[in-house]
Protein backbone atom coordinates (compact mmCIF):
# COMPACT_ATOMS: atom_id res chain seq x y z
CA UNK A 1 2.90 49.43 57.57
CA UNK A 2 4.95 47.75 60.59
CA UNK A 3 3.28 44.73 62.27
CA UNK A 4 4.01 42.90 65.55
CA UNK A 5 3.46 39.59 67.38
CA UNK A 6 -0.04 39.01 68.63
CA UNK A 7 0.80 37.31 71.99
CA UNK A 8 -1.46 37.20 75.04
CA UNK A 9 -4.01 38.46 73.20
CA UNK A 10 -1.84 42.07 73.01
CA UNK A 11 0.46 42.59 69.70
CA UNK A 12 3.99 43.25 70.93
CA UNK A 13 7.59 44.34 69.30
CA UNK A 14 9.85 42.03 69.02
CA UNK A 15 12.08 41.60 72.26
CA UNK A 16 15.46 42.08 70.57
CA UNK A 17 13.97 44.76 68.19
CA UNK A 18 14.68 43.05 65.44
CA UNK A 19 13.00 43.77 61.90
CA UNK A 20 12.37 42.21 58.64
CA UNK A 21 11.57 44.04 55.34
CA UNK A 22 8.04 43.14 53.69
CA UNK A 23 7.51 44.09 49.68
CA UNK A 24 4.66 44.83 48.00
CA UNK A 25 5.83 41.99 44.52
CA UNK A 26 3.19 44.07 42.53
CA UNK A 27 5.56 47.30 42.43
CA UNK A 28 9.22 45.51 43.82
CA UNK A 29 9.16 48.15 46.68
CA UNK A 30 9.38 47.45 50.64
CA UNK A 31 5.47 48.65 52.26
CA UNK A 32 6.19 47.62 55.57
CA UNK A 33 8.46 45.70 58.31
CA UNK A 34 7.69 42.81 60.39
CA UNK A 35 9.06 41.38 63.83
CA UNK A 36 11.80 39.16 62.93
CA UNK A 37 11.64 37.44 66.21
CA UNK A 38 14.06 35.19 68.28
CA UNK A 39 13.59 31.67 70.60
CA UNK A 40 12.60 34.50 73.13
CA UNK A 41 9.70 35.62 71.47
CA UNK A 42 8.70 31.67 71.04
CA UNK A 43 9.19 31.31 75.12
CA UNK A 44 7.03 34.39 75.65
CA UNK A 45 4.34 33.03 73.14
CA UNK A 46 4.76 29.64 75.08
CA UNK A 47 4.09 30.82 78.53
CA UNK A 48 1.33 32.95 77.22
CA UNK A 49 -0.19 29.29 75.51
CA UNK A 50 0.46 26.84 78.71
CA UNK A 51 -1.24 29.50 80.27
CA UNK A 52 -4.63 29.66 78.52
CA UNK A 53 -4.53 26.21 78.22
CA UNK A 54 -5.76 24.61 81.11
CA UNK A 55 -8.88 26.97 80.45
CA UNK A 56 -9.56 26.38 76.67
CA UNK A 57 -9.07 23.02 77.25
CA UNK A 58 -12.22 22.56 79.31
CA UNK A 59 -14.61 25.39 77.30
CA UNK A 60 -17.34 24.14 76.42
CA UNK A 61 -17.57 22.77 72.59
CA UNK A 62 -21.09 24.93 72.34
CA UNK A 63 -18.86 28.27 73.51
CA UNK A 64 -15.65 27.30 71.06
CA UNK A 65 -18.21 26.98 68.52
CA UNK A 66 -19.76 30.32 68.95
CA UNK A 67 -16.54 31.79 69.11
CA UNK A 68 -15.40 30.25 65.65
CA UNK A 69 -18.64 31.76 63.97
CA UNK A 70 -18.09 34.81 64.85
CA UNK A 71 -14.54 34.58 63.79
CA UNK A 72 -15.73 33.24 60.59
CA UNK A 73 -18.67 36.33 60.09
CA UNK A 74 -15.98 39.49 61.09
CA UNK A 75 -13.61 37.41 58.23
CA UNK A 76 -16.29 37.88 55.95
CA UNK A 77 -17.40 41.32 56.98
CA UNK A 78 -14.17 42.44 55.92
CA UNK A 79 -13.54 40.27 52.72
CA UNK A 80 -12.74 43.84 50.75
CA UNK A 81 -10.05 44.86 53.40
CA UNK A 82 -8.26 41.26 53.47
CA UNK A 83 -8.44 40.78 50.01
CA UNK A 84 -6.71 44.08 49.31
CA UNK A 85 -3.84 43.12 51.98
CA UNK A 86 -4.07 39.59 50.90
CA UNK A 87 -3.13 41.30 47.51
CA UNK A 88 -0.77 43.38 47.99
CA UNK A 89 1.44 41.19 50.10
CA UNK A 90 1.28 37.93 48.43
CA UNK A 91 0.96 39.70 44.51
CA UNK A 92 -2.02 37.70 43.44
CA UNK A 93 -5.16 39.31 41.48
CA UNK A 94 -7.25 41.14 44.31
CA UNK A 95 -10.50 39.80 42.36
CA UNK A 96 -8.86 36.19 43.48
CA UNK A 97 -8.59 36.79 47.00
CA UNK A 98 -12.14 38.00 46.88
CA UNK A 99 -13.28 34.86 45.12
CA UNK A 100 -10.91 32.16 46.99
CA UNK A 101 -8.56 33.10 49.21
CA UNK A 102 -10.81 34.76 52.05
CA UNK A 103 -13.64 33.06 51.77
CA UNK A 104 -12.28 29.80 52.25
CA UNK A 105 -10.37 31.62 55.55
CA UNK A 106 -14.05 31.93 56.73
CA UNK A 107 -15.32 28.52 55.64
CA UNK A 108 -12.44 27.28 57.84
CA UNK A 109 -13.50 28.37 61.03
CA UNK A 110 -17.31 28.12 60.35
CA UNK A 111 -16.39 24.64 59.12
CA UNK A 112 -14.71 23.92 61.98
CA UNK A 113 -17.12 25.49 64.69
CA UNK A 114 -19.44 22.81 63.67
CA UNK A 115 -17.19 20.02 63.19
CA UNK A 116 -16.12 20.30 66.63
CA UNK A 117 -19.77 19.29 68.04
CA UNK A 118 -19.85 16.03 65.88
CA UNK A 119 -16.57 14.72 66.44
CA UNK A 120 -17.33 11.49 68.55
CA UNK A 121 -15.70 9.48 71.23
CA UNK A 122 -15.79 5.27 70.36
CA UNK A 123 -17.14 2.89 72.42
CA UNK A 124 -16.85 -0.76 72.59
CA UNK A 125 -18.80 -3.38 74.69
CA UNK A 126 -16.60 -6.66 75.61
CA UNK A 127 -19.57 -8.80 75.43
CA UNK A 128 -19.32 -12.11 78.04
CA UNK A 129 -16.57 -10.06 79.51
CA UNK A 130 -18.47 -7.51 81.53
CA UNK A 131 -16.31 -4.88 80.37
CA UNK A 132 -16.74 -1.30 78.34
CA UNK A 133 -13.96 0.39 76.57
CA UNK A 134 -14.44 4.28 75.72
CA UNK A 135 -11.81 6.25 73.64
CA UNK A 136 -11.31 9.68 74.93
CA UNK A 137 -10.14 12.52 72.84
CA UNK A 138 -8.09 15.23 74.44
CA UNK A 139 -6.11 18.11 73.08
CA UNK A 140 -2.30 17.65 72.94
CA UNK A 141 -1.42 21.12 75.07
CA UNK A 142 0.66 23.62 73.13
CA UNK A 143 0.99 23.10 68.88
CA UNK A 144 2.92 24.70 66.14
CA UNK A 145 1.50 25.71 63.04
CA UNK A 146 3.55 26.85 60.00
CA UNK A 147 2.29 28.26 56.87
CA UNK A 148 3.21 28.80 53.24
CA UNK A 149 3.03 32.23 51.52
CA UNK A 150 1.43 31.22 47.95
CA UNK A 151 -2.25 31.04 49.89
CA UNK A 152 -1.22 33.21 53.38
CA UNK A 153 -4.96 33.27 55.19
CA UNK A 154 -6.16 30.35 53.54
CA UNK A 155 -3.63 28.02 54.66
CA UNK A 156 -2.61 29.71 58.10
CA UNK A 157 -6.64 29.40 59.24
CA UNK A 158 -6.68 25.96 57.58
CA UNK A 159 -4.33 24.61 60.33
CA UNK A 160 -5.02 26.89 63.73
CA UNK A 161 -8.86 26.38 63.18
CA UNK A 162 -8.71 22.98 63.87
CA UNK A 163 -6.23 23.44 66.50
CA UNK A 164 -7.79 25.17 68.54
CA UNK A 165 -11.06 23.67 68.00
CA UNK A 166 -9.80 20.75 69.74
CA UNK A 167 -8.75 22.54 72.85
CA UNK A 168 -4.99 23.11 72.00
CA UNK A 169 -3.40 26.53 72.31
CA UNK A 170 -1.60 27.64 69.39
CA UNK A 171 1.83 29.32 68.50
CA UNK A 172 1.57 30.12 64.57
CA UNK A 173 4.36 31.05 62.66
CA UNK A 174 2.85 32.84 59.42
CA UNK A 175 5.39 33.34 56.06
CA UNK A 176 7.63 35.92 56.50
CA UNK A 177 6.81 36.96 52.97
CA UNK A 178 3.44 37.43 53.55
CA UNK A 179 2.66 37.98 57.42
CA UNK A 180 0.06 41.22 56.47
CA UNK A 181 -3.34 38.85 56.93
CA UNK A 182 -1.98 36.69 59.13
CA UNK A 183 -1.55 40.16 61.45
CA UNK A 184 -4.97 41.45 60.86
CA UNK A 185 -6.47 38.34 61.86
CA UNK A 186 -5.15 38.40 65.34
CA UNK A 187 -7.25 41.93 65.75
CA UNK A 188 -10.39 39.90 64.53
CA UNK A 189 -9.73 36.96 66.83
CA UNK A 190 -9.48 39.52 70.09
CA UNK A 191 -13.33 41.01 68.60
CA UNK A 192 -14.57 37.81 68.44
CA UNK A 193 -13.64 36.87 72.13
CA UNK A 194 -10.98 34.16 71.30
CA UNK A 195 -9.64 34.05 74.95
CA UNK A 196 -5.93 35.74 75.67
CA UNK A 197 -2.90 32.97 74.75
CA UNK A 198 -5.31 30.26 73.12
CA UNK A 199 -3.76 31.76 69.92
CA UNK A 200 0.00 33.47 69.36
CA UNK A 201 1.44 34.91 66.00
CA UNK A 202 4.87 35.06 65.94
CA UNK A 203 6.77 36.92 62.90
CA UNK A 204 10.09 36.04 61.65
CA UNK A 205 12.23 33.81 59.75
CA UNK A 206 12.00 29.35 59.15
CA UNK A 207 15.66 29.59 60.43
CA UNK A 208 15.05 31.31 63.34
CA UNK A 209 11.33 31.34 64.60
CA UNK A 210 10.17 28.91 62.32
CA UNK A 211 13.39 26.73 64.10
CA UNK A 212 13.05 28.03 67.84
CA UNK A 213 9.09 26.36 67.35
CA UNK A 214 9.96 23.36 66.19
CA UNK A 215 12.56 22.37 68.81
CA UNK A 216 11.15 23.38 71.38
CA UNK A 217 10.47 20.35 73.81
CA UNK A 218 6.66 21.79 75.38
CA UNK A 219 5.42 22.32 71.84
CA UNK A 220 3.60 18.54 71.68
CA UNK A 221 2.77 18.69 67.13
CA UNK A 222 3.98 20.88 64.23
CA UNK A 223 1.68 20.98 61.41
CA UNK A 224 3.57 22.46 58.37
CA UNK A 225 2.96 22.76 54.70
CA UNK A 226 5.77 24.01 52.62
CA UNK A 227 8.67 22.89 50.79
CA UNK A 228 9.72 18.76 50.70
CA UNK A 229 13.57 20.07 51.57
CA UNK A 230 12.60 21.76 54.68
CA UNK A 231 9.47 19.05 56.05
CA UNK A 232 12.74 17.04 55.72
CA UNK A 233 14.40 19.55 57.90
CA UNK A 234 11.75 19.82 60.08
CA UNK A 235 11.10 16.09 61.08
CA UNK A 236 14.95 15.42 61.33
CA UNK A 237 14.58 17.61 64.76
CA UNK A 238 10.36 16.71 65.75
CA UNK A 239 10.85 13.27 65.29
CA UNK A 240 13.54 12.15 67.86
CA UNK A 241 11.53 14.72 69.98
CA UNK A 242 8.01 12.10 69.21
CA UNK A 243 6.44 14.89 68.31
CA UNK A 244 3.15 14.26 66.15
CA UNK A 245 3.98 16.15 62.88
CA UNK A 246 1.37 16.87 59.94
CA UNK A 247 3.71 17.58 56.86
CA UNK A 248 2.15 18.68 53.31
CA UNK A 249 4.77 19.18 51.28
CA UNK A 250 5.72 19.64 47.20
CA UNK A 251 3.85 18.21 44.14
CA UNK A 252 4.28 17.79 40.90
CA UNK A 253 0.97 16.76 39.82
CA UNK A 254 -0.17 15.51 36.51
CA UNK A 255 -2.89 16.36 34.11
CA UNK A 256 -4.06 13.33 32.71
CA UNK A 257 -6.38 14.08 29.07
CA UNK A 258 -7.78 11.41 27.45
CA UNK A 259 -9.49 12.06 23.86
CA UNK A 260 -13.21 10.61 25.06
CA UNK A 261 -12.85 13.40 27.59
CA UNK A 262 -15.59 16.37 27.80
CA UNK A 263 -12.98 18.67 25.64
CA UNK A 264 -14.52 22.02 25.93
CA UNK A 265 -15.04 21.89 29.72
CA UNK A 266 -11.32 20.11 30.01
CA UNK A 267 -9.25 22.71 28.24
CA UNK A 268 -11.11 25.53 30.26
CA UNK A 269 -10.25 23.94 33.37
CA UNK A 270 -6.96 23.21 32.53
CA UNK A 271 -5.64 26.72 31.85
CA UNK A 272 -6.98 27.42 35.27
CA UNK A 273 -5.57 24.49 37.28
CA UNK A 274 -2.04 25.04 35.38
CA UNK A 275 -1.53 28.87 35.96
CA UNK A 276 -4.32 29.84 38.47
CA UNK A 277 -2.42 32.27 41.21
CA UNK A 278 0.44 32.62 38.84
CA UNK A 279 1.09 28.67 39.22
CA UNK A 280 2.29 28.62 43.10
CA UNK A 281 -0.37 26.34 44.15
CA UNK A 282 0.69 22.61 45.39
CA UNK A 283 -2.13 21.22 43.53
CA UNK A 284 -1.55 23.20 40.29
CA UNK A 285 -1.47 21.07 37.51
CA UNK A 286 2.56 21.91 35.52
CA UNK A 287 2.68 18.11 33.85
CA UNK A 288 0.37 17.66 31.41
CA UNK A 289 0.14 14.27 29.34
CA UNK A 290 -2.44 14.33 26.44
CA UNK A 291 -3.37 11.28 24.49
CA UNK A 292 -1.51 11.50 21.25
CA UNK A 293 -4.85 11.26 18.90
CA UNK A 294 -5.65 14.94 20.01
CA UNK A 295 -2.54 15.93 21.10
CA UNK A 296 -1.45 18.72 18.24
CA UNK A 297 -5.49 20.08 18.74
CA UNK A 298 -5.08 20.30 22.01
CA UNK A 299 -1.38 21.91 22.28
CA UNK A 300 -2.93 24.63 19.11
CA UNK A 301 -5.98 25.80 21.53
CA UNK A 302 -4.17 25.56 24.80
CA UNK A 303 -1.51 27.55 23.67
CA UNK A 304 -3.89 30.10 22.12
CA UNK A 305 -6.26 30.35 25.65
CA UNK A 306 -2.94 30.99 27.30
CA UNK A 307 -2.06 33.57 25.36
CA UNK A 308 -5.52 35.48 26.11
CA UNK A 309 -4.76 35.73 29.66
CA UNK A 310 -3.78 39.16 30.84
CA UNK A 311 -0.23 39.65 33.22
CA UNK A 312 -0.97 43.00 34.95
CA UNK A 313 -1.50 45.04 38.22
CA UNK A 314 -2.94 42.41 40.86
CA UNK A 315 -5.70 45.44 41.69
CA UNK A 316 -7.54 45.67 38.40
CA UNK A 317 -10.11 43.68 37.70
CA UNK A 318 -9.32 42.15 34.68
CA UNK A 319 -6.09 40.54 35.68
CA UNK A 320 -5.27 36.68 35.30
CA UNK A 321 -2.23 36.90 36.37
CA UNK A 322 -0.86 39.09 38.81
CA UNK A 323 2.53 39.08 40.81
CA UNK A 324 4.97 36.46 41.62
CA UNK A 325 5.92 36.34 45.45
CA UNK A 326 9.47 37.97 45.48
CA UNK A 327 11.93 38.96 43.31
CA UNK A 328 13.89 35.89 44.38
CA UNK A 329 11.29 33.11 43.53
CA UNK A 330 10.88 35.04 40.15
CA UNK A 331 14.98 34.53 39.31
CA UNK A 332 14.13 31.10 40.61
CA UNK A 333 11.14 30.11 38.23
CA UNK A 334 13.16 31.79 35.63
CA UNK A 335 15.68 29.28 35.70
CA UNK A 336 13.91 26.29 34.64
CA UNK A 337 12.71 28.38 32.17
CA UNK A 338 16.57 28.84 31.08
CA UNK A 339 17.30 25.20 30.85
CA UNK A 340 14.01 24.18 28.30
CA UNK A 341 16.09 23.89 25.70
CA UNK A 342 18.91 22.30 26.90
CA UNK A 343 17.16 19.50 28.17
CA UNK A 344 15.82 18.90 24.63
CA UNK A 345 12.52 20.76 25.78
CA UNK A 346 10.47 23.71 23.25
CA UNK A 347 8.70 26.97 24.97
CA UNK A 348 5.80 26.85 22.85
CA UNK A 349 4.34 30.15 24.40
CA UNK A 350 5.73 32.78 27.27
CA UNK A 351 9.11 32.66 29.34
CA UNK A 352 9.56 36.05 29.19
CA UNK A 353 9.16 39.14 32.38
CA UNK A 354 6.24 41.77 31.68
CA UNK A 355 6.86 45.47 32.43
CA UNK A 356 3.30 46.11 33.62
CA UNK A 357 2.84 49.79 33.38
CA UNK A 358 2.90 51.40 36.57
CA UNK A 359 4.66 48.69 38.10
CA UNK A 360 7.75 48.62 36.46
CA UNK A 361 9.88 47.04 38.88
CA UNK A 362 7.31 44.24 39.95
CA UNK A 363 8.04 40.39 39.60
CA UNK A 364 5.92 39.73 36.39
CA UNK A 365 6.55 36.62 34.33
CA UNK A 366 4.35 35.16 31.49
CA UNK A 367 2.22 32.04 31.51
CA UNK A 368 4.99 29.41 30.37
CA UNK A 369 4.56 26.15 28.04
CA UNK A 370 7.30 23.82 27.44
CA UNK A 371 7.05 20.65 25.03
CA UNK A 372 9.20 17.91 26.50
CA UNK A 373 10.28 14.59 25.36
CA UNK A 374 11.28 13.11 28.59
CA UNK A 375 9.92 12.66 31.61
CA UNK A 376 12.84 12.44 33.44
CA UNK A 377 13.85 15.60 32.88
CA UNK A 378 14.63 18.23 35.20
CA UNK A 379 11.19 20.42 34.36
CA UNK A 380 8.98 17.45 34.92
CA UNK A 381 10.72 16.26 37.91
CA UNK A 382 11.40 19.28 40.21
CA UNK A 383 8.81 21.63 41.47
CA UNK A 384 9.25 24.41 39.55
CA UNK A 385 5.93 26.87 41.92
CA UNK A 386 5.34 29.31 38.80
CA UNK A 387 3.32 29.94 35.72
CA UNK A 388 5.38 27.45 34.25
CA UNK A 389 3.79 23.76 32.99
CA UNK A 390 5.68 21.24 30.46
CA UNK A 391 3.32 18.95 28.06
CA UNK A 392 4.08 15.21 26.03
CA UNK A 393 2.20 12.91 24.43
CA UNK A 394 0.96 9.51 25.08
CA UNK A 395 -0.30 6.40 23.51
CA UNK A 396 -2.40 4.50 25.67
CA UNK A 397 -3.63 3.81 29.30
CA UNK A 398 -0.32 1.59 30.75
CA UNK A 399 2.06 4.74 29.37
CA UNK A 400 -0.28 7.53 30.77
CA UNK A 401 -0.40 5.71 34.14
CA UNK A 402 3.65 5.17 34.15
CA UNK A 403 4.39 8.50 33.40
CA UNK A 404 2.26 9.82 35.85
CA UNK A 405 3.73 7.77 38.68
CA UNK A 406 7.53 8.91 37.55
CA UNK A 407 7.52 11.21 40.18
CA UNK A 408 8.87 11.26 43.80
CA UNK A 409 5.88 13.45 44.59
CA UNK A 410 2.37 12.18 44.98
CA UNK A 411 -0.14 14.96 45.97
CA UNK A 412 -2.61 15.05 43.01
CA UNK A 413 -3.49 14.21 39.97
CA UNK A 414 -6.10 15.27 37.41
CA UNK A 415 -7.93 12.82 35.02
CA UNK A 416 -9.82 13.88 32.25
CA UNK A 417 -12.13 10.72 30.84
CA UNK A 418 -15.52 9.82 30.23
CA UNK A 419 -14.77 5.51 30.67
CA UNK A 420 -15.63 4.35 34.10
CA UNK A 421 -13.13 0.95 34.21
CA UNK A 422 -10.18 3.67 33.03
CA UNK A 423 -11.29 6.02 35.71
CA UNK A 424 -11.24 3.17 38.52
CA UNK A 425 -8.25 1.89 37.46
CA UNK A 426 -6.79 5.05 37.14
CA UNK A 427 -8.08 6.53 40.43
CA UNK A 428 -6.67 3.18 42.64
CA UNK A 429 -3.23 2.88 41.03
CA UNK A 430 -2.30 6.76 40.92
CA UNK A 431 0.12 7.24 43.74
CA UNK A 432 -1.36 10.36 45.18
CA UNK A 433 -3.18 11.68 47.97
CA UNK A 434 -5.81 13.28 45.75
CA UNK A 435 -7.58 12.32 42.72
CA UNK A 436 -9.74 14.45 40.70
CA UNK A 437 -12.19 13.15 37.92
CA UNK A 438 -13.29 15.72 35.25
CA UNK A 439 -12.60 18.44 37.87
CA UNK A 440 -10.05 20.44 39.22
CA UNK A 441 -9.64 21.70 42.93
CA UNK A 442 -13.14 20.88 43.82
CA UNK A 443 -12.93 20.49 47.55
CA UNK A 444 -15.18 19.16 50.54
CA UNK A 445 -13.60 19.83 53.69
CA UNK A 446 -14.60 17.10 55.27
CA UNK A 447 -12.08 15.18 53.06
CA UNK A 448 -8.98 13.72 53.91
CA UNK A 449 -6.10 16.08 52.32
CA UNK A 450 -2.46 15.24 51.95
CA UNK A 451 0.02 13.67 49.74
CA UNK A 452 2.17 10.34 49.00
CA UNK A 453 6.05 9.69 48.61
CA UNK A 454 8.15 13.09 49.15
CA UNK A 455 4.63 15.06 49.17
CA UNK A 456 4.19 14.89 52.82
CA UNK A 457 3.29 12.86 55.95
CA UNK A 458 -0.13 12.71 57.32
CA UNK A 459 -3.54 14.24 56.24
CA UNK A 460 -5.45 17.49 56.83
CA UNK A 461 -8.94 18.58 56.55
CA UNK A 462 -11.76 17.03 58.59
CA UNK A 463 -11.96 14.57 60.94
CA UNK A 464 -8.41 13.62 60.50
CA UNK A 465 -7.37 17.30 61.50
CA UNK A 466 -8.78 16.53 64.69
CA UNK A 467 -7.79 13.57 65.03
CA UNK A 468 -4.05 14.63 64.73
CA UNK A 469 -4.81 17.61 66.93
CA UNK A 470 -5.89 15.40 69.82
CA UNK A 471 -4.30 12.53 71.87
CA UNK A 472 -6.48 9.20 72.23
CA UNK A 473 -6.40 7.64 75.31
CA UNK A 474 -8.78 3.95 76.08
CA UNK A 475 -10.52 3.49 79.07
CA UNK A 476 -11.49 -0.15 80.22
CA UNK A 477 -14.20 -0.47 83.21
CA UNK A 478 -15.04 -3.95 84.32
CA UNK A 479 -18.35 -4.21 85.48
């Protein structure tokens, strides 16, 4: 299936006629082409957004609202449909796009429409001075949003909703590895009125349309999430432009297990938080430290839950673990794998491809686990993005927390306990963004969501979205 650019409200070819190949990873085989579109494509999207803007900016918050429901109830209405292209393009189970992936597309916007009519201007009275200070909050004009391919609706909603909820119009660059839902959601947007401009798709490549956004000197904030290496990319050309830029980046996030832990509920969550969709989730859990009193019962039953999961077609229902994303990110996962043992490391279980049957040629790899003895090492430092987690020993509280914090990333962390002084000592001295206690990816979105050190700059999700998506500006009357 070819798409195009949804721009004006109309989806248009490219205007050099340039095309990218799209793959289904399940099967290894092109399904489909995309726009791969130029800085003239951005411009077009651009006029189209400065356009709508003066508009959107002044709808009414009751009408935006509306709007954002229904967007939210025609996502749902066709959770079956996305899921399926969700699958097929990204590679992940289709019974985890049901569960996750779509749903939370629609809990975006319906979170969203009604955050919109509680966010709140400040006021402050300058008492003895006759005076009243009120903050206003107005949109910023024309943003860029940029999403990742490992969650393609999720996180592509997670950053326009909010956008445009604050009055902004939007040009959206989607992965060009997985544009499919990204497309369809642009015909949903025109059903559910979304006025023409307030929201552009443009297809194509981070070096060309994801580059032709971000320089562009009308385009007032880039929110991004993606790889550390190109955020760095990205703010080397926004920031000398002072544009406001939201940047969630890499993780390498550690699974903290403690033996007075709930053990039963722990090591089911942990199998899911280490390879749930195939382990190319930010928040996965791929360094897991285990206090060394149950560390050889925990490494025997991990290893043998593991092993139960099932690698196969992404379609059937009883698949764990479906596709990774492209043949390149397999070779690239693959690699770590490669250098285990020559960083003194020990594949307890996987590191081999699957030949799924019917799907010979797709980019299968089993869940991976790797006993290290160092930290420092290249699999506990890098971000691997696969099925691929390493696991040590430790002996007490001090050596748990230190190896945890020997990271430059600092988006999560998972701690499994049952002693309240560990767990607040644990939860202020982690150098993360995110915390979870006996849990694993539990998420309000009304939280604050970002990362520390090289895992980004700035926070998502709430308040705070809207906050970044919106300029403040005081107002002082003397009375």
């Amino acid at each position: 299936m070819n798409i195009k650019n949804y721009i004006n409200g109309e989806f248009v070819n490219p205007i050099k006629g340039n095309y990218l190949d799209n793959y289904n990873p399940s099967i290894g085989k092109i399904y489909g082409q995309i726009p791969n579109s130029t800085k003239e494509d951005v411009v077009l999207a651009l006029e189209a957004a400065e356009k709508a803007f003066s508009k959107w900016s002044t709808t009414t918050l009751d009408e935006r609202s509306k709007i954002f429901s229904k967007i939210a109830d025609l996502i749902l209405e066709k959770l079956d449909f996305l899921a399926a292209a969700e699958s097929k393009d990204n590679g992940k189970p289709i019974s985890l796009a049901k569960a996750v992936d779509i749903p939370r597309a629609a809990s975006n916007f319906q979170f969203f429409a009604n955050a919109i009519t509680q966010f709140s201007s400040e006021a402050h009275e300058s008492v003895g001075l006759n005076a009243i200070n009120f903050t206003l909050r107005q949109p910023l004009g024309v943003v860029g949003c940029i999403s990742p391919w490992n969650l393609p609706l999720y996180l592509f909603t997670w950053k326009i909703a909010p956008a445009i909820a604050a009055g902004n119009c939007v040009i959206a660059k989607p992965s060009e590895v997985t544009p499919m839902t990204a497309y369809l959601l642009g015909e949903i947007c025109t059903e559910a009125g979304l006025p023409k401009g307030v929201l552009n798709i443009v297809h194509g490549l981070g070096t060309s349309t994801g580059q032709a956004i971000v320089a562009h000197p009308k385009i007032k904030a880039i929110s991004f999430t993606g790889g550390t290496k190109t955020g760095a990319h990205i703010a080397s050309i926004a920031a000398p432009m002072f544009k406001k830029l939201s940047l969630e980046l890499g993780g390498k996030n550690p699974n903290i297990i403690f033996a007075d832990c709930d053990y039963d509920k722990m090591l089911e969550t942990t199998v899911r938080s280490s390879f749930t969709n195939q382990g190319q989730i930010c928040l996965c859990g791929s360094r897991i430290f285990v206090e060394e009193t149950i560390y050889e019962k925990f490494k025997k039953e991990f290893i043998k839950k593991v092993s139960e999961l099932k690698v196969g077609n992404p379609s059937e229902k009883n698949t764990n673990i479906g596709a990774l994303v492209s043949h390149q990110h397999l070779e690239k996962v693959k690699s770590y794998i490669d250098i285990a043992e020559k960083e003194g490391g020990k594949i307890l279980f996987g590191g081999d491809s699957v030949t799924v049957k019917n799907c010979e040629n797709g980019y299968y790899l089993q869940p991976t686990i790797i006993e290290v003895q160092n930290n420092k090492c290249k699999l506990n430092q890098e971000e691997i993005f696969g099925p691929v987690v390493t696991m040590m020993s430790f002996k007490n509280d001090k050596e748990a927390l230190a190896l945890a914090n020997e990271s430059k990333y600092g988006l999560s962390a998972t701690l499994w306990t049952n002693n309240l002084n560990r767990t607040m000592q644990f939860a202020k001295q982690l150098q993360t963004g995110i915390v979870w206690v006996n849990t694993w990816m539990l998420r309000d979105l009304r939280t604050p969501f970002g990362g520390a050190k090289d895992s980004g700059v700035g926070r998502e999700g709430g308040f705070e979205a809207l906050r970044f998506f919106t300029e403040p500006k005081n107002i002082c009357i003397k009375y």
